[in-house]
N, C-alpha and C. Protein backbone atom coordinates (compact mmCIF):
# COMPACT_ATOMS: atom_id res chain seq x y z
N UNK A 1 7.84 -18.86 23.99
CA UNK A 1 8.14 -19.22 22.63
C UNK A 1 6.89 -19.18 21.75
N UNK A 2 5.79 -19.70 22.21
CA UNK A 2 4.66 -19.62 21.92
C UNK A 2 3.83 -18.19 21.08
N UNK A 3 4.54 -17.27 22.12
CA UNK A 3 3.72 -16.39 21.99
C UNK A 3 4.89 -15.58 20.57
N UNK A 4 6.15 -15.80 20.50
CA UNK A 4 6.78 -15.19 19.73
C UNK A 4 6.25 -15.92 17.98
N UNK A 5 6.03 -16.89 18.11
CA UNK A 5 5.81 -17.88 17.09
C UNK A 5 4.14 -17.20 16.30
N UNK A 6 3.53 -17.05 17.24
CA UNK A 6 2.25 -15.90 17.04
C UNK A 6 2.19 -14.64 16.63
N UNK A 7 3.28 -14.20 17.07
CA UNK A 7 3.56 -12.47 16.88
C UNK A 7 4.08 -12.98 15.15
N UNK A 8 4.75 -13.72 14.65
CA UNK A 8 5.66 -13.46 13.48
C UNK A 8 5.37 -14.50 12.84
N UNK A 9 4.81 -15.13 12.98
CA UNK A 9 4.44 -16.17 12.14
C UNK A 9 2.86 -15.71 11.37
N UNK A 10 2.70 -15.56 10.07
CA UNK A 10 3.85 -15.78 9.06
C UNK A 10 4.50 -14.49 9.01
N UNK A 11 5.70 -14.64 8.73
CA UNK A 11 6.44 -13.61 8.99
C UNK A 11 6.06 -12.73 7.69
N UNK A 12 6.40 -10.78 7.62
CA UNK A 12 6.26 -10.37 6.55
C UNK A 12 7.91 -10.91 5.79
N UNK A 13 7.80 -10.08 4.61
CA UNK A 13 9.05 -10.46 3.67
C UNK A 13 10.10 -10.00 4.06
N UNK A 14 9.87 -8.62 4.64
CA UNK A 14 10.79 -8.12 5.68
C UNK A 14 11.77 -8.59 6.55
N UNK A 15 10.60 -8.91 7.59
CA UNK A 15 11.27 -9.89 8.65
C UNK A 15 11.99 -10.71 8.31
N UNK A 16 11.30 -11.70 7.29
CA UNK A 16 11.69 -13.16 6.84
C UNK A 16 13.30 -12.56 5.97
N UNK A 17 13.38 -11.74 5.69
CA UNK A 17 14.75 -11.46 5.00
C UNK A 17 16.18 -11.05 5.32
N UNK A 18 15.60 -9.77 6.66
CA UNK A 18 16.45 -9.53 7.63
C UNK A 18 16.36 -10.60 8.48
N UNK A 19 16.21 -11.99 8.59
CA UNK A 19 16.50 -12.98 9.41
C UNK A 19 17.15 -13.95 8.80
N UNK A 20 16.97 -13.73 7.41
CA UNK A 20 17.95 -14.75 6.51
C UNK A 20 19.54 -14.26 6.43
N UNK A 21 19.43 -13.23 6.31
CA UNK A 21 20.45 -12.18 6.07
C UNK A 21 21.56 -12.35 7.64
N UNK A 22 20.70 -12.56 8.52
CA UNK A 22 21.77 -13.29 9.81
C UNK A 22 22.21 -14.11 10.02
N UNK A 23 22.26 -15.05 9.01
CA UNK A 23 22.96 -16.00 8.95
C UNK A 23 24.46 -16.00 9.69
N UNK A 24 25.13 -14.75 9.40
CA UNK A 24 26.24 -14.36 10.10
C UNK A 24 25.80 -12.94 10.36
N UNK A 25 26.72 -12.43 11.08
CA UNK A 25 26.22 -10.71 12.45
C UNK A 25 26.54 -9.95 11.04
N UNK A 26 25.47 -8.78 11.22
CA UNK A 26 25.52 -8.08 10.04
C UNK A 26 24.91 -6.67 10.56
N UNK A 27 25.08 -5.37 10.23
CA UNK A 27 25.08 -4.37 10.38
C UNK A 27 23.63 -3.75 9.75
N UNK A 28 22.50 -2.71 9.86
CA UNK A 28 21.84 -2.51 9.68
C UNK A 28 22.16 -2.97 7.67
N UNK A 29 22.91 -1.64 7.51
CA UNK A 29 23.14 -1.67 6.22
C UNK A 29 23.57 -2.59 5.28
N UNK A 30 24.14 -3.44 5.67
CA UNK A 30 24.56 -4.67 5.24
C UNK A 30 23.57 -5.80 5.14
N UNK A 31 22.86 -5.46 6.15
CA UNK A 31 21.39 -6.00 5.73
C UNK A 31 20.91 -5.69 4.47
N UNK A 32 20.70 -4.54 4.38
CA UNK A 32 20.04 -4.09 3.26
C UNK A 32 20.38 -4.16 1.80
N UNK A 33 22.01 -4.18 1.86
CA UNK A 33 22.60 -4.71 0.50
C UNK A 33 22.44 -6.31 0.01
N UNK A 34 22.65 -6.58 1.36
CA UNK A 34 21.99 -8.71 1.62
C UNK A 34 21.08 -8.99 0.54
N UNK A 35 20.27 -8.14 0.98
CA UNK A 35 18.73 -8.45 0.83
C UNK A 35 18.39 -8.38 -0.71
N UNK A 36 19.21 -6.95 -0.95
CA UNK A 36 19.11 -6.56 -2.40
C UNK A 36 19.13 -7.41 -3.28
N UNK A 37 20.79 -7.80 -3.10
CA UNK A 37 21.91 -8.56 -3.41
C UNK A 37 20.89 -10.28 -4.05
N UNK A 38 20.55 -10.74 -2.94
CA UNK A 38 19.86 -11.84 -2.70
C UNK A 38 18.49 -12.12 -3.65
N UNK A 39 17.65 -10.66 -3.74
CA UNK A 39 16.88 -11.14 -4.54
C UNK A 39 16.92 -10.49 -5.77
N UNK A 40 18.07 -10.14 -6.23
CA UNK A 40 18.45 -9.45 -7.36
C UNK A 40 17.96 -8.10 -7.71
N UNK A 41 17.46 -7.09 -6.94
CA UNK A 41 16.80 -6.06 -6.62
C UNK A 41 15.32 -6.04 -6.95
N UNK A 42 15.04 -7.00 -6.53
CA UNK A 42 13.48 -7.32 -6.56
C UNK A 42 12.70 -6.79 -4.79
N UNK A 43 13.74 -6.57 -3.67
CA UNK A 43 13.43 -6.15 -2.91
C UNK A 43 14.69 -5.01 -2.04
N UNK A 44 13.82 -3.96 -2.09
CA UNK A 44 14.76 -2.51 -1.69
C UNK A 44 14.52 -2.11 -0.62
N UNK A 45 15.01 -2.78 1.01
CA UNK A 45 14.95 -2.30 2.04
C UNK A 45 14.84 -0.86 2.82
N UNK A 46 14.32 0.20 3.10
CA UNK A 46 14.79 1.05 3.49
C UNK A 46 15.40 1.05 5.05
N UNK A 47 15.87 2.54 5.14
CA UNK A 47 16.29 2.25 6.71
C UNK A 47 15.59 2.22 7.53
N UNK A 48 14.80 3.09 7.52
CA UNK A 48 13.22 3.43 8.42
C UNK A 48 12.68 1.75 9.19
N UNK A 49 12.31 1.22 7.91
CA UNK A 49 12.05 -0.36 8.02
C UNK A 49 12.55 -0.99 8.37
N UNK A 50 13.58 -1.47 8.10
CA UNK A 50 15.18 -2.34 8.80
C UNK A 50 15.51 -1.99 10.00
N UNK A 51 15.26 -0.81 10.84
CA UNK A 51 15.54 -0.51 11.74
C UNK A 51 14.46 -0.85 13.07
N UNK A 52 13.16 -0.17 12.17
CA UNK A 52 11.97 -0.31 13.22
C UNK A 52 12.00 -2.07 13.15
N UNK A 53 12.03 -3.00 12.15
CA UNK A 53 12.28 -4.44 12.24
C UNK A 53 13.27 -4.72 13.38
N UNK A 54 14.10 -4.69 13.09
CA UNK A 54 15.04 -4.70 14.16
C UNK A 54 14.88 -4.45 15.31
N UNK A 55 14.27 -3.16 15.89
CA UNK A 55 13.70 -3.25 16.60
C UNK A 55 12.83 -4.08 17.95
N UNK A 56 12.02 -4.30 16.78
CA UNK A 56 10.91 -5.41 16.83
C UNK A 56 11.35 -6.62 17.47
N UNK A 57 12.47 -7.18 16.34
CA UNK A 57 13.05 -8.51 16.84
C UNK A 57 13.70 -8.70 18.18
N UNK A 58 14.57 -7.60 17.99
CA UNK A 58 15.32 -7.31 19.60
C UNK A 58 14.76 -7.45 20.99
N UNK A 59 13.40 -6.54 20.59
CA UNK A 59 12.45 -6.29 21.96
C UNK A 59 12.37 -7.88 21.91
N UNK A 60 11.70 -8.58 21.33
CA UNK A 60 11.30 -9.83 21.47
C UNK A 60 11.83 -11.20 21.62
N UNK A 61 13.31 -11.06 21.31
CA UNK A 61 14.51 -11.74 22.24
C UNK A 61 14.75 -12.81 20.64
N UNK A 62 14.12 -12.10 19.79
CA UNK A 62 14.85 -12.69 18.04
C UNK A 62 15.96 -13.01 17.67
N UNK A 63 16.81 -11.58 18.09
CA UNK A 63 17.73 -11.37 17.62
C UNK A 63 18.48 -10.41 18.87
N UNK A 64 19.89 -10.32 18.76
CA UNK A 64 20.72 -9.55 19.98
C UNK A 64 21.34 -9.02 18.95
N UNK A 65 22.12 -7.87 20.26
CA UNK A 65 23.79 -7.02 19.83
C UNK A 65 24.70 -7.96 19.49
N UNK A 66 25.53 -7.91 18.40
CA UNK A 66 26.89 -8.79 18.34
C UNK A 66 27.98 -8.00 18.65
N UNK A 67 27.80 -6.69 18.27
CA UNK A 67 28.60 -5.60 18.95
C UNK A 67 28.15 -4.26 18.34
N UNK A 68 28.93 -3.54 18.68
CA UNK A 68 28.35 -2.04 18.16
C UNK A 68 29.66 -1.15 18.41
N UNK A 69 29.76 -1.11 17.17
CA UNK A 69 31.21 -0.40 17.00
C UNK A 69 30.82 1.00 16.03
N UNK A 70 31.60 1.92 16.67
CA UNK A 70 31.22 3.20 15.89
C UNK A 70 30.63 3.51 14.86
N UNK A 71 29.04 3.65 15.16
CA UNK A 71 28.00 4.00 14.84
C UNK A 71 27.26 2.99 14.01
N UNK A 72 27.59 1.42 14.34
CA UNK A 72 27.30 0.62 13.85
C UNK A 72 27.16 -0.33 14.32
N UNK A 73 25.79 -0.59 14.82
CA UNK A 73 25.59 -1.40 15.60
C UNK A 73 25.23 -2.97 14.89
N UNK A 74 25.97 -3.86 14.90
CA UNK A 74 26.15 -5.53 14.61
C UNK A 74 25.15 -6.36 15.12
N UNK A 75 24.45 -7.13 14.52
CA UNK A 75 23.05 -7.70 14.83
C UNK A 75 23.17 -9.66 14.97
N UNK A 76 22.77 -10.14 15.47
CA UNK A 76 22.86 -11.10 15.32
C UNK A 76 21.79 -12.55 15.57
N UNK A 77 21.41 -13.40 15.29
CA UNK A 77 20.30 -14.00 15.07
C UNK A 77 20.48 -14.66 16.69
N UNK A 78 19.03 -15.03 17.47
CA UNK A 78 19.33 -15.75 18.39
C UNK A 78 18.65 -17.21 18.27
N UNK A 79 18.78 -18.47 19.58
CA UNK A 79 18.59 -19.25 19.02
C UNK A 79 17.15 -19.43 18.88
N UNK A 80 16.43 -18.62 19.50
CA UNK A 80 14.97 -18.69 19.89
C UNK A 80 14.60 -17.98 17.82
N UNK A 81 15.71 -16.96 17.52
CA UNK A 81 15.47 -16.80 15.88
C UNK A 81 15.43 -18.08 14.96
N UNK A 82 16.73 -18.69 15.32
CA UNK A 82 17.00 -19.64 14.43
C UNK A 82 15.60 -20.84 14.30
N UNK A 83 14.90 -21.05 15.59
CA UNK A 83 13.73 -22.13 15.35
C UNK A 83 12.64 -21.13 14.59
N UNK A 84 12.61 -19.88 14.57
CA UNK A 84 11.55 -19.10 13.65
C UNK A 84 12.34 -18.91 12.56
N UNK A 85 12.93 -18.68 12.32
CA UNK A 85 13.42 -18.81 10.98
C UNK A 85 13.28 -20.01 9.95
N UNK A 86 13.83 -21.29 10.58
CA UNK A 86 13.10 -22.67 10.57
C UNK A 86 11.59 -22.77 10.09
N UNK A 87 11.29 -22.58 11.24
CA UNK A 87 9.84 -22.71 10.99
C UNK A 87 9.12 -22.08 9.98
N UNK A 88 9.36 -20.84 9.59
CA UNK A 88 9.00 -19.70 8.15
C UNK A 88 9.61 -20.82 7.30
N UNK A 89 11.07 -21.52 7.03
CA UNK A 89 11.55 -21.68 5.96
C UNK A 89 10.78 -23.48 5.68
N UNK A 90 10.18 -23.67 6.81
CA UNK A 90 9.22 -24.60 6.33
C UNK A 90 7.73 -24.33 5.94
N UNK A 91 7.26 -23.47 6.92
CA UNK A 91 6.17 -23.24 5.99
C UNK A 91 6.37 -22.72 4.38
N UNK A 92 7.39 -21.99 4.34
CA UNK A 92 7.53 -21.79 2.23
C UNK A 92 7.71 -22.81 1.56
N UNK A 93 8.58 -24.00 2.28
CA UNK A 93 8.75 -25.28 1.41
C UNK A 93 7.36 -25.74 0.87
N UNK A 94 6.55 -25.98 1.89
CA UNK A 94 5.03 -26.08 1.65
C UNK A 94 4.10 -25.56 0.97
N UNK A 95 4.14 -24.00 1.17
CA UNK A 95 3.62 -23.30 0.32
C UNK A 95 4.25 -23.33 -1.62
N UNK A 96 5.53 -23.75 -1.33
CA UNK A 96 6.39 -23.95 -2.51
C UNK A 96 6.18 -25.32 -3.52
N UNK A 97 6.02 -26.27 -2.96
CA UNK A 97 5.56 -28.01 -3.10
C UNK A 97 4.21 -27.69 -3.43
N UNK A 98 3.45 -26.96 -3.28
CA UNK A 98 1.63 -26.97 -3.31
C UNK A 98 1.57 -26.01 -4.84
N UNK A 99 2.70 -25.06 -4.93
CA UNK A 99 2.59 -24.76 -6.06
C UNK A 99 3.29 -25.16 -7.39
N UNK A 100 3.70 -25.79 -7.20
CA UNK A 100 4.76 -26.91 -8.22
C UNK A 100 3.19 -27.85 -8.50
N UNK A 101 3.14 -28.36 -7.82
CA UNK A 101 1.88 -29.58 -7.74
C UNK A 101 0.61 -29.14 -8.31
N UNK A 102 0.30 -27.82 -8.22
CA UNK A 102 -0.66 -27.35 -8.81
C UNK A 102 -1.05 -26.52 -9.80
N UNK A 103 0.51 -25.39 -10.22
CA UNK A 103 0.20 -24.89 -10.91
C UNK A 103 0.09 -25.25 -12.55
N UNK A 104 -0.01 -26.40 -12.97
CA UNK A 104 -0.46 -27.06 -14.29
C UNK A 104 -2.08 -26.64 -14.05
N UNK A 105 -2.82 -26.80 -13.11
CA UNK A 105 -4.71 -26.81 -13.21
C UNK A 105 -4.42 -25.39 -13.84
N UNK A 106 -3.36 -24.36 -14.22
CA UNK A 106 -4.14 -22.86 -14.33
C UNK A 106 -3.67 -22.58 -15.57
N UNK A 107 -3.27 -23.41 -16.57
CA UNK A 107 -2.15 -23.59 -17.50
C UNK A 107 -3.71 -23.40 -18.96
N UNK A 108 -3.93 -23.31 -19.69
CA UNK A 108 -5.01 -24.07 -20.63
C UNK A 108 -4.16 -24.72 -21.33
C-alpha cells in the first residue's frame, strides 16, 4: 500500500480525475466526457492518456475490469483506489483551506 501511495501521490490531474470519474464503472470514453463534463471543459482528456492512465492504475491493483463488453472495456475503482482517492481528496481540502486563509496577503 505503501509503495502505491508513493507512486501517485500527489496524483497528476489526470489520474486524480479518471479516479473521480469511478465513482461508478465507466468505460474509457465515458471517462473522458466525465471529466469534460465535470470541469466544464476546462479539462480535455485524450485517448492516448486515459488509456496509458489506465493502464497504469490497473498494473498497480487501483483499479480492475468491471466487464468488457464489445470493444469496451468497463473500469472500475478498487478498494486499495478508494483510500487513494481519499487521501488526494484530502490533501486538496488542505491545499484548498490554506488558500482561502491566505489569499487576502496578495490582494493590495
Amino acid at each position: 500500500m505503501d509503495k502505491i501511495f508513493k507512486t501517485f501521490l500527489p496524483m497528476t490531474e489526470t489520474a486524480y480525475y479518471i479516479l473521480l470519474s469511478l465513482a461508478e464503472p465507466r468505460h474509457g470514453y465515458a471517462i473522458i466526457q466525465h471529466v469534460e463534463d465535470i470541469t466544464k471543459g476546462r479539462i480535455t482528456l485524450g485517448s492516448g492518456t486515459v488509456y496509458g492512465t489506465l493502464t497504469k492504475l490497473q498494473n498497480n491493483g487501483v483499479i480492475s475490469v468491471f466487464s468488457d463488453e464489445k470493444r469496451r472495456t468497463v473500469y472500475e475503482i478498487t478498494e486499495i483506489g478508494k483510500k487513494l482517492i481519499l487521501s488526494e481528496i484530502e490533501r486538496i481540502k488542505e491545499i484548498y483551506e490554506n488558500a482561502v486563509r491566505f489569499e487576502g496577503d496578495f490582494y493590495e
